[in-house]
Protein backbone atom coordinates (compact mmCIF):
# COMPACT_ATOMS: atom_id res chain seq x y z
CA UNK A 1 -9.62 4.08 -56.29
CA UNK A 2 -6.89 1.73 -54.87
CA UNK A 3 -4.05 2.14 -51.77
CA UNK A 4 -2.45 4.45 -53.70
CA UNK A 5 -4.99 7.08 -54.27
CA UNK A 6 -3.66 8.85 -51.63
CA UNK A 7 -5.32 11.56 -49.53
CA UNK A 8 -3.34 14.56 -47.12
CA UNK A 9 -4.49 13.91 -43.93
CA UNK A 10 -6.49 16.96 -42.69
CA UNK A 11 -4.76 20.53 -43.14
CA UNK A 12 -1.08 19.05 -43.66
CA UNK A 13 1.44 18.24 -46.56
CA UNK A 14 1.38 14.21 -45.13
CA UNK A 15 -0.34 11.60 -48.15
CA UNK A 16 -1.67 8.66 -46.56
CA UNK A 17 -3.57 5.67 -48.40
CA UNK A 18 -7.50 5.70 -47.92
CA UNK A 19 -6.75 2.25 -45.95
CA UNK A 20 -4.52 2.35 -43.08
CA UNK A 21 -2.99 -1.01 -41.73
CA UNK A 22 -3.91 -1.52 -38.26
CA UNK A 23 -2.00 -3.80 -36.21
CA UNK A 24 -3.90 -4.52 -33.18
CA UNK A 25 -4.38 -8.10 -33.98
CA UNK A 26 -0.89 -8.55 -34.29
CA UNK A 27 0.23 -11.20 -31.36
CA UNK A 28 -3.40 -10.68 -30.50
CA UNK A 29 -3.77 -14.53 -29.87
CA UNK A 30 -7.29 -15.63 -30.23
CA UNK A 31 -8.44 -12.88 -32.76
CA UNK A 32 -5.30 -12.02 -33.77
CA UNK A 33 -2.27 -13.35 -35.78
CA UNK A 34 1.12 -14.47 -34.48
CA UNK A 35 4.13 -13.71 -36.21
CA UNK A 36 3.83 -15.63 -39.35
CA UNK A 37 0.48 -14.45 -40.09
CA UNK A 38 1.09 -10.50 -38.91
CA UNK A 39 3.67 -10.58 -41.43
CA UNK A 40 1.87 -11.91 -44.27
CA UNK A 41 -0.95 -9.19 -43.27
CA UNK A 42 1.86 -6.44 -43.43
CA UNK A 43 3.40 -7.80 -46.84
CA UNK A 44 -0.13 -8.37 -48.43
CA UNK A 45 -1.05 -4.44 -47.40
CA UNK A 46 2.39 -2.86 -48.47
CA UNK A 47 2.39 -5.40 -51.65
CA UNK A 48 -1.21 -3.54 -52.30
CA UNK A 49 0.20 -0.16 -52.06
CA UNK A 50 -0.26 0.47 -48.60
CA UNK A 51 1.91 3.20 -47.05
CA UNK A 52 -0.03 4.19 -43.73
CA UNK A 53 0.63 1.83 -40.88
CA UNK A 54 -0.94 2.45 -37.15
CA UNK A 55 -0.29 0.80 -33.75
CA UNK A 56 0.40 1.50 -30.27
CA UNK A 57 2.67 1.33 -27.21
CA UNK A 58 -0.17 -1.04 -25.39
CA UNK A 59 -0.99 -3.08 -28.30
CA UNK A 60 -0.03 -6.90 -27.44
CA UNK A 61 1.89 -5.33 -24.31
CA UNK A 62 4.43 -4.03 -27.29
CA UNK A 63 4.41 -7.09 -29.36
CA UNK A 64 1.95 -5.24 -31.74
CA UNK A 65 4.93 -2.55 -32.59
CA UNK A 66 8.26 -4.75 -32.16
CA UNK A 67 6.87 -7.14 -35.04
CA UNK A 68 5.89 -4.05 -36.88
CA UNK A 69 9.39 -2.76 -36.81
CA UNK A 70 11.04 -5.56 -37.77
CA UNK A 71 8.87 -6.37 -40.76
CA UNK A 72 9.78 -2.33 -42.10
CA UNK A 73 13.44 -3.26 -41.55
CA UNK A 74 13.39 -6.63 -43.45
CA UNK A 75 12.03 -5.17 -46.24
CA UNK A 76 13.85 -1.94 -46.09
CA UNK A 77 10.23 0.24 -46.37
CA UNK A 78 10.99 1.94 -44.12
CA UNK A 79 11.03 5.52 -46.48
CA UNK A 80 8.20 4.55 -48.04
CA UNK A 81 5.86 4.25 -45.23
CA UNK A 82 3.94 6.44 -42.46
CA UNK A 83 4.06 5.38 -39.16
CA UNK A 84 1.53 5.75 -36.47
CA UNK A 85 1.65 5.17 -32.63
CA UNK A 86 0.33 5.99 -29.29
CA UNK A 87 0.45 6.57 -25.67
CA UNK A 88 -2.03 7.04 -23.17
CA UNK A 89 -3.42 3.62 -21.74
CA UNK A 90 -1.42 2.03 -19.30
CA UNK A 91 1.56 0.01 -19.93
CA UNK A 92 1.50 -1.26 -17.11
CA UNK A 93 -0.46 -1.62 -13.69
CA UNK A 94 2.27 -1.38 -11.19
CA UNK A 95 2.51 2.82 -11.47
CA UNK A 96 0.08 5.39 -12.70
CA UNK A 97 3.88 7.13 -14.15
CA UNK A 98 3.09 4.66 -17.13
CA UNK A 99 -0.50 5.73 -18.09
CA UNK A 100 -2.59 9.32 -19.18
CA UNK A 101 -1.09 12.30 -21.23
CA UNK A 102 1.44 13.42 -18.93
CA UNK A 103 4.76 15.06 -20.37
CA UNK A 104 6.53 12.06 -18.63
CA UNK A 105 4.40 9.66 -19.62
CA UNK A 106 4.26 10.93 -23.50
CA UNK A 107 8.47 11.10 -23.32
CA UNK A 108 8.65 7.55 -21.62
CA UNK A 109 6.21 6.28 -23.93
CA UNK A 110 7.85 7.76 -26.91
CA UNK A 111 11.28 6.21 -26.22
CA UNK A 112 9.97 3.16 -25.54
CA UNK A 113 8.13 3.20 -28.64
CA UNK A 114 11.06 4.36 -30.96
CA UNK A 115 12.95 1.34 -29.48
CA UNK A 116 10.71 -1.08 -30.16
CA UNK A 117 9.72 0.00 -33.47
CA UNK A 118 13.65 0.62 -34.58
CA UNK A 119 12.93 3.89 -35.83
CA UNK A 120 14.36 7.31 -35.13
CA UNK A 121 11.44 8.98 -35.53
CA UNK A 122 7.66 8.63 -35.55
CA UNK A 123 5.74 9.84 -38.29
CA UNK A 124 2.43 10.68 -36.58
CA UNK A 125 1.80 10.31 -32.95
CA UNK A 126 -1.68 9.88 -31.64
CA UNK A 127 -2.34 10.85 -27.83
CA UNK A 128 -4.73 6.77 -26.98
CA UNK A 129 -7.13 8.40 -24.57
CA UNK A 130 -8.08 11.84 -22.48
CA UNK A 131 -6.79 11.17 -19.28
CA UNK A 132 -9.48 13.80 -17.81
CA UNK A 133 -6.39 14.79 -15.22
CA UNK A 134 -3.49 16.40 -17.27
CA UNK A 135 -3.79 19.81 -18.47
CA UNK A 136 -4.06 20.63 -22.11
CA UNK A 137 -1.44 22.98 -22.15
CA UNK A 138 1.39 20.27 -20.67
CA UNK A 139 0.47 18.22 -23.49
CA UNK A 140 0.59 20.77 -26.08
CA UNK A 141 4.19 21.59 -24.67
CA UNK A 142 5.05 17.71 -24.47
CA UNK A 143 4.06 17.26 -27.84
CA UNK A 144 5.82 20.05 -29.43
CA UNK A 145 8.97 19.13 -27.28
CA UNK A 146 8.62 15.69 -28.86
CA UNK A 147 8.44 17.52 -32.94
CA UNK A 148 11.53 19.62 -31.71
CA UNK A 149 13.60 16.75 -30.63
CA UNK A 150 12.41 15.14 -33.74
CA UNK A 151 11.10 12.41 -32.46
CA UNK A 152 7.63 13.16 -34.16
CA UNK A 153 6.20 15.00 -37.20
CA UNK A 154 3.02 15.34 -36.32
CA UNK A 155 0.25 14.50 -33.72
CA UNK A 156 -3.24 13.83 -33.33
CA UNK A 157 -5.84 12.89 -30.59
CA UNK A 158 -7.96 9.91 -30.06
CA UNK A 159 -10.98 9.16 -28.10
CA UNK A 160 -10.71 12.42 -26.54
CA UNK A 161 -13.99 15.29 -26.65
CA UNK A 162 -13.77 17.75 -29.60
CA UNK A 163 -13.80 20.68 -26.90
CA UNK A 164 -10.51 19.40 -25.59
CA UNK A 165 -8.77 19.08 -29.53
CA UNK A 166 -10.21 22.17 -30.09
CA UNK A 167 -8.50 23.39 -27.43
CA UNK A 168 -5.41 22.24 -27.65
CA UNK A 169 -5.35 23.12 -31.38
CA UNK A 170 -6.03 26.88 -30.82
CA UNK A 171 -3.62 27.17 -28.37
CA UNK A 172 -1.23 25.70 -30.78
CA UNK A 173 -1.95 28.04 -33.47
CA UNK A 174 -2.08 31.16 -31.38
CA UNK A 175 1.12 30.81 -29.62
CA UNK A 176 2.69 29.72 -33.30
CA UNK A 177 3.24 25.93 -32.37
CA UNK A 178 3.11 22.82 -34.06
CA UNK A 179 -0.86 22.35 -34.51
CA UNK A 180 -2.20 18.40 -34.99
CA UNK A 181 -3.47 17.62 -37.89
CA UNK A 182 -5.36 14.11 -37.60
CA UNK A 183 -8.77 12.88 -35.05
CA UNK A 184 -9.05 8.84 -34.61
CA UNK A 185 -12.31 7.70 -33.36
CA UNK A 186 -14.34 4.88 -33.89
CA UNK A 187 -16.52 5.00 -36.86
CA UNK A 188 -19.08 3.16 -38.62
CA UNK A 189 -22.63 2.26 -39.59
CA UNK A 190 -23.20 1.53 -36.77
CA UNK A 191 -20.95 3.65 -34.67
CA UNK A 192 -21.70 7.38 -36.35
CA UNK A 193 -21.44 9.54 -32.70
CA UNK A 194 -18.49 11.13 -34.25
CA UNK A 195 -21.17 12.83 -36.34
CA UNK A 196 -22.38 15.07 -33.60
CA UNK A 197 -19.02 17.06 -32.58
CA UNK A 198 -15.49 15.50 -33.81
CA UNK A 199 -16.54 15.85 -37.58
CA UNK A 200 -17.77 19.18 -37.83
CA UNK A 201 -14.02 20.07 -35.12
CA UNK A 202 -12.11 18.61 -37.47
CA UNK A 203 -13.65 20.49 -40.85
CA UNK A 204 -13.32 24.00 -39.12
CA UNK A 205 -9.24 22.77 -37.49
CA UNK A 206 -8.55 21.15 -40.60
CA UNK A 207 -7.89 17.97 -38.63
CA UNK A 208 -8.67 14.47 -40.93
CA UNK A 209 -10.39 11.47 -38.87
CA UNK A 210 -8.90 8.02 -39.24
CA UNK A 211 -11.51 6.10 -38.82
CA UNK A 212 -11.12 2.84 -36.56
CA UNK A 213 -13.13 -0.12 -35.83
CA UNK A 214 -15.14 0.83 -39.52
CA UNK A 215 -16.61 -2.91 -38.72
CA UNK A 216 -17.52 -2.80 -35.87
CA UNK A 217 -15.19 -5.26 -33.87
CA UNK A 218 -16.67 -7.70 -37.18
CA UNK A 219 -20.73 -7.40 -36.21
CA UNK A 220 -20.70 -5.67 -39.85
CA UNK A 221 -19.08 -8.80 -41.35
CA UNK A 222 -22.29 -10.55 -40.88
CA UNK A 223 -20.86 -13.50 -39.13
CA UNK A 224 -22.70 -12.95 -35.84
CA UNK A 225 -26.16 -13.55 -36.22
CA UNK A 226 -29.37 -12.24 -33.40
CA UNK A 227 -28.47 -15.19 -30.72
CA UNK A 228 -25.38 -13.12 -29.39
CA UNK A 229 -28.03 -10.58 -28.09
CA UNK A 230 -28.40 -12.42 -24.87
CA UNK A 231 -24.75 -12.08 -24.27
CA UNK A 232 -25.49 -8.25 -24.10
CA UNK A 233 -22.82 -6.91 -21.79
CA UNK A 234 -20.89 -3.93 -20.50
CA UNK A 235 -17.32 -3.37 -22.23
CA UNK A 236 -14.72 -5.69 -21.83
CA UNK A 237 -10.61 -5.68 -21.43
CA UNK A 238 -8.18 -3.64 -23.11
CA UNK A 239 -5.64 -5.30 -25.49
CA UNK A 240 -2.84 -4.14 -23.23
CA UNK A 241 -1.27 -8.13 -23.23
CA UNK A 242 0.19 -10.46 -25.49
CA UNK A 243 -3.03 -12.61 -26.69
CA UNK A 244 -3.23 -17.03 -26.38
CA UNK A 245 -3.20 -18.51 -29.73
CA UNK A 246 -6.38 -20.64 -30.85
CA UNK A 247 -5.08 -24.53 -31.56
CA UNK A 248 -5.06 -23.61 -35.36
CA UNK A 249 -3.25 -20.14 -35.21
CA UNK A 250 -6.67 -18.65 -36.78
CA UNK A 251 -8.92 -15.90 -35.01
CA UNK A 252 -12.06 -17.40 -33.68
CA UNK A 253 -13.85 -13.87 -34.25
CA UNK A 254 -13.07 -10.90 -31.43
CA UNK A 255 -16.49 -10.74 -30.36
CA UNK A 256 -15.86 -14.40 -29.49
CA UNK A 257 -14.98 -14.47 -25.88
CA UNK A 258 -13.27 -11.72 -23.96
CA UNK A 259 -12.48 -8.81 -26.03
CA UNK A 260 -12.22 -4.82 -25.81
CA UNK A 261 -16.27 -4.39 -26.61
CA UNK A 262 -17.59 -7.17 -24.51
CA UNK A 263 -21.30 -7.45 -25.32
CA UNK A 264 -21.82 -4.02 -25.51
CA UNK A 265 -22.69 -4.18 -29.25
CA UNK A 266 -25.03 -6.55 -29.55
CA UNK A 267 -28.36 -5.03 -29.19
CA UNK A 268 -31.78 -5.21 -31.52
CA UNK A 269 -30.96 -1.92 -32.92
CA UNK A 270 -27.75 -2.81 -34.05
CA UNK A 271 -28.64 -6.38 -36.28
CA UNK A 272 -31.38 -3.98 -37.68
CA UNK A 273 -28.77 -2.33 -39.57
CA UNK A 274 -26.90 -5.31 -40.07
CA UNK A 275 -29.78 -6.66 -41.69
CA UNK A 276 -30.11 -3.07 -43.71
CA UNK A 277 -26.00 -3.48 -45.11
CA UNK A 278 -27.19 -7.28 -46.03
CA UNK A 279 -29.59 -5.94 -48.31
CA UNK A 280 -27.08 -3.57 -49.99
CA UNK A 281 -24.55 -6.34 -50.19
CA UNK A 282 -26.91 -8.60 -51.62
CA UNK A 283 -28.12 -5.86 -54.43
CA UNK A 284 -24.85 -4.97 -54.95
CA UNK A 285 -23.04 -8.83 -54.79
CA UNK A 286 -20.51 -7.78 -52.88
CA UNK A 287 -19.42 -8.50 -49.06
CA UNK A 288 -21.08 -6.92 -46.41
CA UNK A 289 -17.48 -5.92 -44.95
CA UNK A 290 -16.33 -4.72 -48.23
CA UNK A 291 -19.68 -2.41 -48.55
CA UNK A 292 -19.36 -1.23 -44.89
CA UNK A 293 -15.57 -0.37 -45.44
CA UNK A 294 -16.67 1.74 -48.22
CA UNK A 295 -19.11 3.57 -46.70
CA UNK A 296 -17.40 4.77 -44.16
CA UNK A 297 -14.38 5.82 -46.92
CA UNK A 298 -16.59 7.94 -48.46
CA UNK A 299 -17.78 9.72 -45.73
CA UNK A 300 -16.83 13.93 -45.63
CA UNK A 301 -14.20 14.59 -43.70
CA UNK A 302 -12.58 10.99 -43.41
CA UNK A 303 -9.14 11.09 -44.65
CA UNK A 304 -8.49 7.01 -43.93
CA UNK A 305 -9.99 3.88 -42.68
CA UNK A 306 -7.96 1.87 -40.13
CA UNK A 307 -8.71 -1.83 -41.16
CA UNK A 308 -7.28 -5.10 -38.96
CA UNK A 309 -6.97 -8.20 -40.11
CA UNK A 310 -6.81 -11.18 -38.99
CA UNK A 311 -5.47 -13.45 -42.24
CA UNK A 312 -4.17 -11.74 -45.23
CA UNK A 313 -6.76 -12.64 -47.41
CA UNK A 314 -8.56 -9.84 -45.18
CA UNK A 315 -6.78 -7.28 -46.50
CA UNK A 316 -6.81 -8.31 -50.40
CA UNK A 317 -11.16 -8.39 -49.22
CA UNK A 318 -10.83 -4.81 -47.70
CA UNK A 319 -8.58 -3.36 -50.08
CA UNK A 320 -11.56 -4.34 -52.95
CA UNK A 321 -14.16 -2.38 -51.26
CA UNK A 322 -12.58 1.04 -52.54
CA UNK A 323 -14.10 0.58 -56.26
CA UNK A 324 -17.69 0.23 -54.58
CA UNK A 325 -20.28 3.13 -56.02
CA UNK A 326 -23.78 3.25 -54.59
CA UNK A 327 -26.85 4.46 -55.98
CA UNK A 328 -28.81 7.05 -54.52
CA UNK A 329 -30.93 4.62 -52.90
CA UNK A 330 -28.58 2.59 -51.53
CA UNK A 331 -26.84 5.46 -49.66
CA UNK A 332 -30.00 6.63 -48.47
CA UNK A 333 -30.79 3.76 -46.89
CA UNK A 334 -27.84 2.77 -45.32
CA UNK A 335 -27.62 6.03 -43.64
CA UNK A 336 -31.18 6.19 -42.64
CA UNK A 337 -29.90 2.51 -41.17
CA UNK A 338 -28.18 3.73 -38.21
CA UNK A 339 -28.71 7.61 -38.61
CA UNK A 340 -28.21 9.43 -35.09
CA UNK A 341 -31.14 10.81 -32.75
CA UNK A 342 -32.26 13.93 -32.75
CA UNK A 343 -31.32 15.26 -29.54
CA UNK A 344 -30.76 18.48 -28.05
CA UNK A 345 -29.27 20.70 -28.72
CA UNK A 346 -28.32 18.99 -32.60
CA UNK A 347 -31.41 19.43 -33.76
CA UNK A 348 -31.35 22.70 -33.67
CA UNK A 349 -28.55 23.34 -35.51
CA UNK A 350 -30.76 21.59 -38.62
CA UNK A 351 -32.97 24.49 -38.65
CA UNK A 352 -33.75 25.76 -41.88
CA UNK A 353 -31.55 28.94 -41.79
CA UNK A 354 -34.54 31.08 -43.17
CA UNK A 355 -36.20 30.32 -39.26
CA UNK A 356 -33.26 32.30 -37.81
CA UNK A 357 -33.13 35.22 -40.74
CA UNK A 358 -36.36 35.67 -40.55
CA UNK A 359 -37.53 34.04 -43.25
CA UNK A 360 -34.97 35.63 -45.82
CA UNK A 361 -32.75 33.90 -47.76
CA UNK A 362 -28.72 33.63 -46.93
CA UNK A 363 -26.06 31.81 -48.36
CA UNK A 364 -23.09 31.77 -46.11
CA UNK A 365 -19.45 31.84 -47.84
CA UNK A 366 -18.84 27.88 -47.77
């Protein structure tokens, strides 16, 4: 498999490579890449076979999407590639008008992105965040305004509960609207909570995840070793400003400093499965990111991995991991790594189906 082993994402006619491009680290600063090196990462992806590229109206307070745009138009890809944004994290702190899922925030932040980008139209637009206030029907109106005006193809939700995309996506297909077709959440060895509710939503919606963060802000790389633990620590910022370059243009690591996760990831529980995905990479001689990238790849109901990068030697790394084949054994250990408690009511639903049919036997259709 390689970029251009392409894959629809969820129920929908759109082919997207199994590695998306993400460009939060571009003008990022300290784990990041200024222009020079954000452009190398784009060429080094598209040269790959790339064609799905995601950002956001926040990212580098805009930077993140105005050097995206003007790498497509330099190169004149811009037919060749899918394009991903979003709006719902503030833009700014001055007016509560420039944050949420409002219909005037998702039209401001639409034009705003279309501008910047130097695009007339977005291929795939990703509400950032539930804003818990705005009703689900104003956004399902907002966003199907948005496909009408043809500003958008389609849309998708992110970091949002599956109740509420559930929602949102039966409303759309009872009143004959334009239904999303696309979930991205966080997702990774270490990160599997998606397992509980927004994986099984998106198999019966026919919505594809995107998986973000797949390394877990770079724990998974194994560069961060069990002496980080006593900087354990609630989350940090949001990457909602342009980022201060280190003195040799290089990323110093995000979990280096102030970042989006602050300490929050590094706990006992998580270096034991770092320690279980340095075994596999050992056995297997390849990278722990490379084996963590294509772990989460393979998983059911992931339609593409968001990877960042920092350098574009990254990306050549990442791109690699896509040929990776585990044995039996390795699989089974890696998930048993980081494998979700059984809590109510979950557990449950892993009753043998005999206990509920009285101990007879049923198949159901799928």
């Amino acid at each position: 498999m390689d970029l251009t082993t392409y894959r629809t994402l969820g129920r929908s006619g759109l082919a997207v490579s199994p590695l998306a491009l993400g460009t939060m680290t571009f003008g990022a600063g300290r784990w990041g890449a200024e222009e020079a090196g954000a452009r190398a990462i784009f060429d080094a992806y598209v040269e790959a076979g790339g064609n799905f590229i995601d950002t956001a109206d926040v990212y580098s307070g805009g930077e993140s999407e105005t050097m995206l745009g003007r790498f497509v138009t330099d190169r004149a890809l811009r037919e060749k590639l899918v394009i991903a944004t979003k709006s719902g994290f503030p833009r700014r702190d001055d007016t509560p008008l420039a944050g949420g899922n409002s219909a005037r925030n998702i039209r401001n932040g639409l034009e705003g992105s279309l501008r910047r980008l130097g695009t007339d139209h977005i291929d795939l637009y990703w509400t950032h965040v539930w804003d818990r206030t705005t009703p689900p029907e104003e956004v399902l109106r907002a966003l199907t305004d948005a496909v009408r005006r043809g500003d958008i193809l389609y849309y998708g939700f992110s970091n949002a509960p599956a109740w509420y995309a559930a929602e949102i996506a039966t409303l759309a297909r009872v009143h004959g609207l334009p239904q999303p077709i696309g979930l991205q959440y966080s997702y990774s060895l270490i990160d599997r909570g998606v397992e509980f509710d927004i994986l099984p939503a998106g198999d019966a919606l026919g919505l594809g995840l995107v998986a973000w963060s797949p390394l877990a802000a770079g724990l998974l790389t194994g560069k961060y070793g069990r002496e980080k633990i006593a900087e354990v620590g609630p989350a940090g910022s949001l990457p909602n400003r342009s980022g201060t370059a280190t003195a040799s243009g290089e990323s110093d690591g995000r979990l280096n400093g102030d970042n989006p996760y602050g300490g929050m990831l590094f706990t006992e529980k998580n270096f034991d499965i770092v320690d279980a995905l340095r075994g596999v990479s050992e056995e297997i001689g390849r990278s722990m990111a490379e084996v963590a990238l294509a772990w989460v790849a393979k998983r059911p109901g992931v339609s593409s991995v968001l990877i960042g990068a920092s350098r574009a030697e990254q990306v050549k790394q990442n791109v690699a991991s896509l040929d990776i084949t585990f044995s039996p054994e390795q699989e089974a250990r890696l998930a048993s790594a980081g494998a979700l408690p059984l809590i109510n009511p979950y557990f449950i639903f892993d009753l043998p189906r005999e206990r509920i049919f009285g101990g007879q036997s049923v198949t159901p259709w799928r």
